[in-house]
C-alpha atoms as a PDB file:
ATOM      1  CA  UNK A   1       0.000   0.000   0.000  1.00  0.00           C
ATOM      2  CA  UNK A   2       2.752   2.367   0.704  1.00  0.00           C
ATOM      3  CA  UNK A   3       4.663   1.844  -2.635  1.00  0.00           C
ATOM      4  CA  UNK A   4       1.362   2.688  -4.126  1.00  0.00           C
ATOM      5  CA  UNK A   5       1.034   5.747  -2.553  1.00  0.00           C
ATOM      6  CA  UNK A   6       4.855   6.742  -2.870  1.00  0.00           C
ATOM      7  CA  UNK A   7       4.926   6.163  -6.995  1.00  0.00           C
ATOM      8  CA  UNK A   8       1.505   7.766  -7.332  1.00  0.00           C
ATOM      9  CA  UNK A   9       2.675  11.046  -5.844  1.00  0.00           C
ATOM     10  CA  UNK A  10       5.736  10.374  -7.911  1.00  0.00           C
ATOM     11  CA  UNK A  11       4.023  10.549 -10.949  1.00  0.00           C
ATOM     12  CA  UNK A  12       1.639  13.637 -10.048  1.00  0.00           C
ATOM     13  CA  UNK A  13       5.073  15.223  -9.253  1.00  0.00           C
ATOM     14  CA  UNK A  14       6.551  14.149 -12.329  1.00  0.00           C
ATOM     15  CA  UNK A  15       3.123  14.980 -14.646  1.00  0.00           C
ATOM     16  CA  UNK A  16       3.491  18.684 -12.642  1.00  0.00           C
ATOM     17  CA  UNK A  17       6.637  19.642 -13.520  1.00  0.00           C
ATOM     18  CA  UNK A  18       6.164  18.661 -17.251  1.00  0.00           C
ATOM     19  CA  UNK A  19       2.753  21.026 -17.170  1.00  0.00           C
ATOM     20  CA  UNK A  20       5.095  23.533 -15.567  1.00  0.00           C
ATOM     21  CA  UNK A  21       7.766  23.790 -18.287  1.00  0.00           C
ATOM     22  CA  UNK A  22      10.430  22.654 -15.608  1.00  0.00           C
ATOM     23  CA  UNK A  23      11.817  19.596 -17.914  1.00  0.00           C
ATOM     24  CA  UNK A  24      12.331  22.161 -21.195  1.00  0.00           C
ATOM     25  CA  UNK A  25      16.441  23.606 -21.830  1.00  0.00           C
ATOM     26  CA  UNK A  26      16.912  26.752 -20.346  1.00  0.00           C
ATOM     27  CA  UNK A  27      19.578  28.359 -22.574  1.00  0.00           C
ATOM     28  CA  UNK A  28      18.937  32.338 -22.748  1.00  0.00           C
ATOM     29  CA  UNK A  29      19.777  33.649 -26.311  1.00  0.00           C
ATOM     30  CA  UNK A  30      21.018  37.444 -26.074  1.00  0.00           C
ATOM     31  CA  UNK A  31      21.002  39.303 -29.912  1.00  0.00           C
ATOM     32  CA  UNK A  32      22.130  42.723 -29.786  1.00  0.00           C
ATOM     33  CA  UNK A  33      19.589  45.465 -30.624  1.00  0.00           C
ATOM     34  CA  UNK A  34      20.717  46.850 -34.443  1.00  0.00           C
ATOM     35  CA  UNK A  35      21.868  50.596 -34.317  1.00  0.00           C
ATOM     36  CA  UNK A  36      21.384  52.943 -37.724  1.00  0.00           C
ATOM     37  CA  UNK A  37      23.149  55.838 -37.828  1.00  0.00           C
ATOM     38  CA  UNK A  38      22.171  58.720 -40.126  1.00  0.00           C
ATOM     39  CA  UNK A  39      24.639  60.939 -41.429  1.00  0.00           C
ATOM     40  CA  UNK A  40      23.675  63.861 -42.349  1.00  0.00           C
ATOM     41  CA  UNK A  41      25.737  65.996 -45.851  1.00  0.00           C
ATOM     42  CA  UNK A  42      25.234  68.927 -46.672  1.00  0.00           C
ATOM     43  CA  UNK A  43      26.554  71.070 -49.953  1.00  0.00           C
ATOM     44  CA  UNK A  44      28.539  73.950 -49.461  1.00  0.00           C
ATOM     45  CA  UNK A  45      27.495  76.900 -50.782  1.00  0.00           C
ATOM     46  CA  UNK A  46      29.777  80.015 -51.546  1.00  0.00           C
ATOM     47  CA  UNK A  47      27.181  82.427 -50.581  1.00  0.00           C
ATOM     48  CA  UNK A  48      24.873  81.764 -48.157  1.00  0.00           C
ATOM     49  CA  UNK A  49      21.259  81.296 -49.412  1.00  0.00           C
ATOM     50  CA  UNK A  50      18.345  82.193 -47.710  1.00  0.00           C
ATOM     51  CA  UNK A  51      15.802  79.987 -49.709  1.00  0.00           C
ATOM     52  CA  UNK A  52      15.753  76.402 -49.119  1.00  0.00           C
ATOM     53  CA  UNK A  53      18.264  74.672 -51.527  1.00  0.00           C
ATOM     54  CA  UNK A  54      18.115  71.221 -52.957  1.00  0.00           C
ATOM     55  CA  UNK A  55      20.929  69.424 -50.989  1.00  0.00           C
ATOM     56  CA  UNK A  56      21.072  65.364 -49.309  1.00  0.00           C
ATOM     57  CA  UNK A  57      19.581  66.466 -46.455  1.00  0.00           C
ATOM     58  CA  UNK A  58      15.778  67.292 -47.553  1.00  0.00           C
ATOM     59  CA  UNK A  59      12.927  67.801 -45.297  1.00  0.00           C
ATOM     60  CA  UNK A  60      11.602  64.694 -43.870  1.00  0.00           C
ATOM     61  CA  UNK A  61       8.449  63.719 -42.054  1.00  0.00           C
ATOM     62  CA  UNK A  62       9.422  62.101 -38.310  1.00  0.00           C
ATOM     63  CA  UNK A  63       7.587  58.796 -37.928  1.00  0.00           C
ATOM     64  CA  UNK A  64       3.381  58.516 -36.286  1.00  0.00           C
ATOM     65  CA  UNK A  65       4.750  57.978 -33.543  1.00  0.00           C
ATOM     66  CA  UNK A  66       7.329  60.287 -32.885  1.00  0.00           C
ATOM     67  CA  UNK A  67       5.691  63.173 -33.841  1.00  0.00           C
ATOM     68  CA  UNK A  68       6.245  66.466 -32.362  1.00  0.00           C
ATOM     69  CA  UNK A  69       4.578  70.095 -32.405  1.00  0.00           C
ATOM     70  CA  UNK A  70       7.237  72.884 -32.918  1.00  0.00           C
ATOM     71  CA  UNK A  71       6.472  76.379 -33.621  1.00  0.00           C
ATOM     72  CA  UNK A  72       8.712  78.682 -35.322  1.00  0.00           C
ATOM     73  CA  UNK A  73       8.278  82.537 -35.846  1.00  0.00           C
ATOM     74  CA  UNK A  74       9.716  85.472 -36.278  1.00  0.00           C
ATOM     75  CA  UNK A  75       9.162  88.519 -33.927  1.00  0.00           C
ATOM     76  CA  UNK A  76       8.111  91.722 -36.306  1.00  0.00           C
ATOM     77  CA  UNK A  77       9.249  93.971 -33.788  1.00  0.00           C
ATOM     78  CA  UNK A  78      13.423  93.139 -33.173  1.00  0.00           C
ATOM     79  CA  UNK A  79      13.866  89.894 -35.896  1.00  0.00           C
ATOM     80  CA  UNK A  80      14.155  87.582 -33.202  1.00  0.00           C
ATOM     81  CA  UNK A  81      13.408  84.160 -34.376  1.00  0.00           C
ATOM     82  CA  UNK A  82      11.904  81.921 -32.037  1.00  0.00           C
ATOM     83  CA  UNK A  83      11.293  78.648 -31.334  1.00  0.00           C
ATOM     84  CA  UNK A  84       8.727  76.639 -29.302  1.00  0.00           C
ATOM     85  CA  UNK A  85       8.519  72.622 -28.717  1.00  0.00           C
ATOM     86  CA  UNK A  86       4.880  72.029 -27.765  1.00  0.00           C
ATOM     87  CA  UNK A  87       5.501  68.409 -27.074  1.00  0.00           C
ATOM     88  CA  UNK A  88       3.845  65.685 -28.861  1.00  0.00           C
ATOM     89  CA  UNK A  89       2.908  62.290 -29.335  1.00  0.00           C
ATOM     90  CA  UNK A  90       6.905  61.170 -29.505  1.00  0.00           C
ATOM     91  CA  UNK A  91       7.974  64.174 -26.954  1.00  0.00           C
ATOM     92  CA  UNK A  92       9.303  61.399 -24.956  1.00  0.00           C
ATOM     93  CA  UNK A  93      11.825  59.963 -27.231  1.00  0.00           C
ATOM     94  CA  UNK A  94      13.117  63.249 -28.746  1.00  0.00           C
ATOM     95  CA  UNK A  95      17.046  63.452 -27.681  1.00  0.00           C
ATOM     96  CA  UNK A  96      17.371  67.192 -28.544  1.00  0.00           C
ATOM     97  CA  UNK A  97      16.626  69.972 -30.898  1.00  0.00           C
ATOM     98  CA  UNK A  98      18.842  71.835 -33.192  1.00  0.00           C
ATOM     99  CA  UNK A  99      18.666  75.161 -34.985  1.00  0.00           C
ATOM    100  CA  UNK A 100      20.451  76.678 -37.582  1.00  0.00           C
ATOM    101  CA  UNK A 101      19.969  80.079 -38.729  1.00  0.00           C
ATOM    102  CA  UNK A 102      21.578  81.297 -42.132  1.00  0.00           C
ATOM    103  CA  UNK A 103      21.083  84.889 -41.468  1.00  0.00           C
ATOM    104  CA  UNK A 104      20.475  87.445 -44.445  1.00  0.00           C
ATOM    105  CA  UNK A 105      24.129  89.192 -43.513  1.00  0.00           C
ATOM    106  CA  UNK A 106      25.976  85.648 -43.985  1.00  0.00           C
ATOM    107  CA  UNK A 107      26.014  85.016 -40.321  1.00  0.00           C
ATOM    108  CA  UNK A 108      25.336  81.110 -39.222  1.00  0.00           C
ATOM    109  CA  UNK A 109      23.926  80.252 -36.256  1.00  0.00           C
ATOM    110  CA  UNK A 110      23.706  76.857 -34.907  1.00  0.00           C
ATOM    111  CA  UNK A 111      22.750  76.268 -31.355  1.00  0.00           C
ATOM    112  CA  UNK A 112      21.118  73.346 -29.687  1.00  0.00           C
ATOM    113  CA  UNK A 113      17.596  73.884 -27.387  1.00  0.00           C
ATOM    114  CA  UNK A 114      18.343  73.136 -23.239  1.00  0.00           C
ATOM    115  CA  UNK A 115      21.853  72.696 -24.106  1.00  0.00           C
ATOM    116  CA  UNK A 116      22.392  68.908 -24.313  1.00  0.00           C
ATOM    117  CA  UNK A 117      19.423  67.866 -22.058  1.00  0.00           C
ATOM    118  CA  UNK A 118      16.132  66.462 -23.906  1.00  0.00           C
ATOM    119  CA  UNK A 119      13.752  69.142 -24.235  1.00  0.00           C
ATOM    120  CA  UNK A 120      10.493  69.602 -22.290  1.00  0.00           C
ATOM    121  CA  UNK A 121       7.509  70.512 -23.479  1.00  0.00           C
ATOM    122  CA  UNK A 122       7.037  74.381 -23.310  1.00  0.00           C
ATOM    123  CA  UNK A 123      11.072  75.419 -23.959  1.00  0.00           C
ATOM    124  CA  UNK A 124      12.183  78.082 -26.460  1.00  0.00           C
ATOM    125  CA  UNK A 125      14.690  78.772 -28.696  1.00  0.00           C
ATOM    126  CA  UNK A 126      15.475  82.365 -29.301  1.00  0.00           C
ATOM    127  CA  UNK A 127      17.760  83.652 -32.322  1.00  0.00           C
ATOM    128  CA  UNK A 128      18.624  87.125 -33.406  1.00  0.00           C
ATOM    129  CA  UNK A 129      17.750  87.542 -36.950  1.00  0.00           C
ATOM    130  CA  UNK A 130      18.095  90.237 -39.359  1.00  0.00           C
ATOM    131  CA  UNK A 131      15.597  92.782 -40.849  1.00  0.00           C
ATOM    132  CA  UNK A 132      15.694  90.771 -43.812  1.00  0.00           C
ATOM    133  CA  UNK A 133      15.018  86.809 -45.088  1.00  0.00           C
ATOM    134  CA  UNK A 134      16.535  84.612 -43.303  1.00  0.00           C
ATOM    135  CA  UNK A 135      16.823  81.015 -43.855  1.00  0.00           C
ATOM    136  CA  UNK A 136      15.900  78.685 -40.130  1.00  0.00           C
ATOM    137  CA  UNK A 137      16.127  74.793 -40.494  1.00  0.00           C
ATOM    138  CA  UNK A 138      15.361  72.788 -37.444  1.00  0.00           C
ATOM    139  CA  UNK A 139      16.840  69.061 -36.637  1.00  0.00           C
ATOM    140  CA  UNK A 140      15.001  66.546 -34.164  1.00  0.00           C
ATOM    141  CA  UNK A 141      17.159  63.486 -33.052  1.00  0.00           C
ATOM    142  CA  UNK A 142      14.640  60.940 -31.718  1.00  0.00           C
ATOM    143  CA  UNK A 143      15.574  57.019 -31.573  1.00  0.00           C
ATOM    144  CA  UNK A 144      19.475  57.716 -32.325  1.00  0.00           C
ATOM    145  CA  UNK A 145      17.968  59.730 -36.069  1.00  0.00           C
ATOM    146  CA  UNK A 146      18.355  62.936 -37.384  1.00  0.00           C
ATOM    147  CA  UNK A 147      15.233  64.546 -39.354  1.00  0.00           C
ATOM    148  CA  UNK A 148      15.500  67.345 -40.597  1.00  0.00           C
ATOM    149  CA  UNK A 149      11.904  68.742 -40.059  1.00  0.00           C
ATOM    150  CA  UNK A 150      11.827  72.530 -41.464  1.00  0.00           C
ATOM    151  CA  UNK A 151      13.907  74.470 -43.739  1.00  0.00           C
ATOM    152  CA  UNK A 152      12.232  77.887 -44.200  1.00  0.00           C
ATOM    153  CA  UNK A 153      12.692  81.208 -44.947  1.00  0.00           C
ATOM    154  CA  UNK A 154      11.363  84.234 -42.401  1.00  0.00           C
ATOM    155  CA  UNK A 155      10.678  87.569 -43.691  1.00  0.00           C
ATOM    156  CA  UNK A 156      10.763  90.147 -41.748  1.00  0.00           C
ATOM    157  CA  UNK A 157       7.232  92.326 -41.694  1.00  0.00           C
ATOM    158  CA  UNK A 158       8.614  95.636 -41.601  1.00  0.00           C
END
């Protein structure tokens, strides 16, 4: 009677750990996560132009999901040109900002919004621009990309 009790709750331990999973190998397989990185070119230029130019890096559209509200304008009054990140559906994964001014003089600007931190929803850019055009494009790097997301001219109002 006792070996009948001993190899039945053998075998409801045995039929347990097969329902578990216990009895299947165990070997963890690690593949490392693929990294792109987009280079950017652009065409020099012996003047600096103040319309958008045909060059490698065109204007591209960031992904559903990382999409972000930025608003850029020009101030009428002293030809600052200013920008705003209103946040977004991908506000979250956006690394930094970047803006580059071409200014109507031949001046370049190039600075970076929060200087190195990611930016948060509400922060602003400010640029001193001319009384004339002057050419603003604006970078987002979100997932390890670049996009370039606006290459415009501002005219002043005056």
């Amino acid at each position: 009677m006792k070996r009948a009790i001993i190899l039945a709750a053998f075998a409801t331990l045995v039929c347990c750990a097969l329902i578990a999973g216990c009895t299947s190998p165990t070997q963890a397989v690690i593949t490392p996560v693929e990294t792109t990185v987009v280079t950017l070119f652009t065409t020099p230029t012996p003047t600096p132009s103040v319309t958008p130019v045909p060059s490698l890096d065109l204007v591209a559209t960031l992904p559903s999901g990382q999409f972000v509200d930025l608003q850029l304008t020009k101030d009428r009054t002293n030809s600052e040109i200013h920008l705003l990140f209103n946040g977004g559906k991908g506000e979250v994964f956006v690394q930094n900002i970047r803006m580059k001014v071409t200014r109507s003089d031949g001046t370049i600007i190039d600075q970076y919004m929060d200087d190195g931190q990611s930016p948060k929803r509400g922060d602003e850019l400010v640029i001193g621009g001319t009384r004339g055009s002057d050419r603003c494009e604006v970078y987002v790097t979100t997932g390890n990309k670049i996009y370039k997301v606006m290459d415009q001219p501002l005219l002043s109002m005056r």
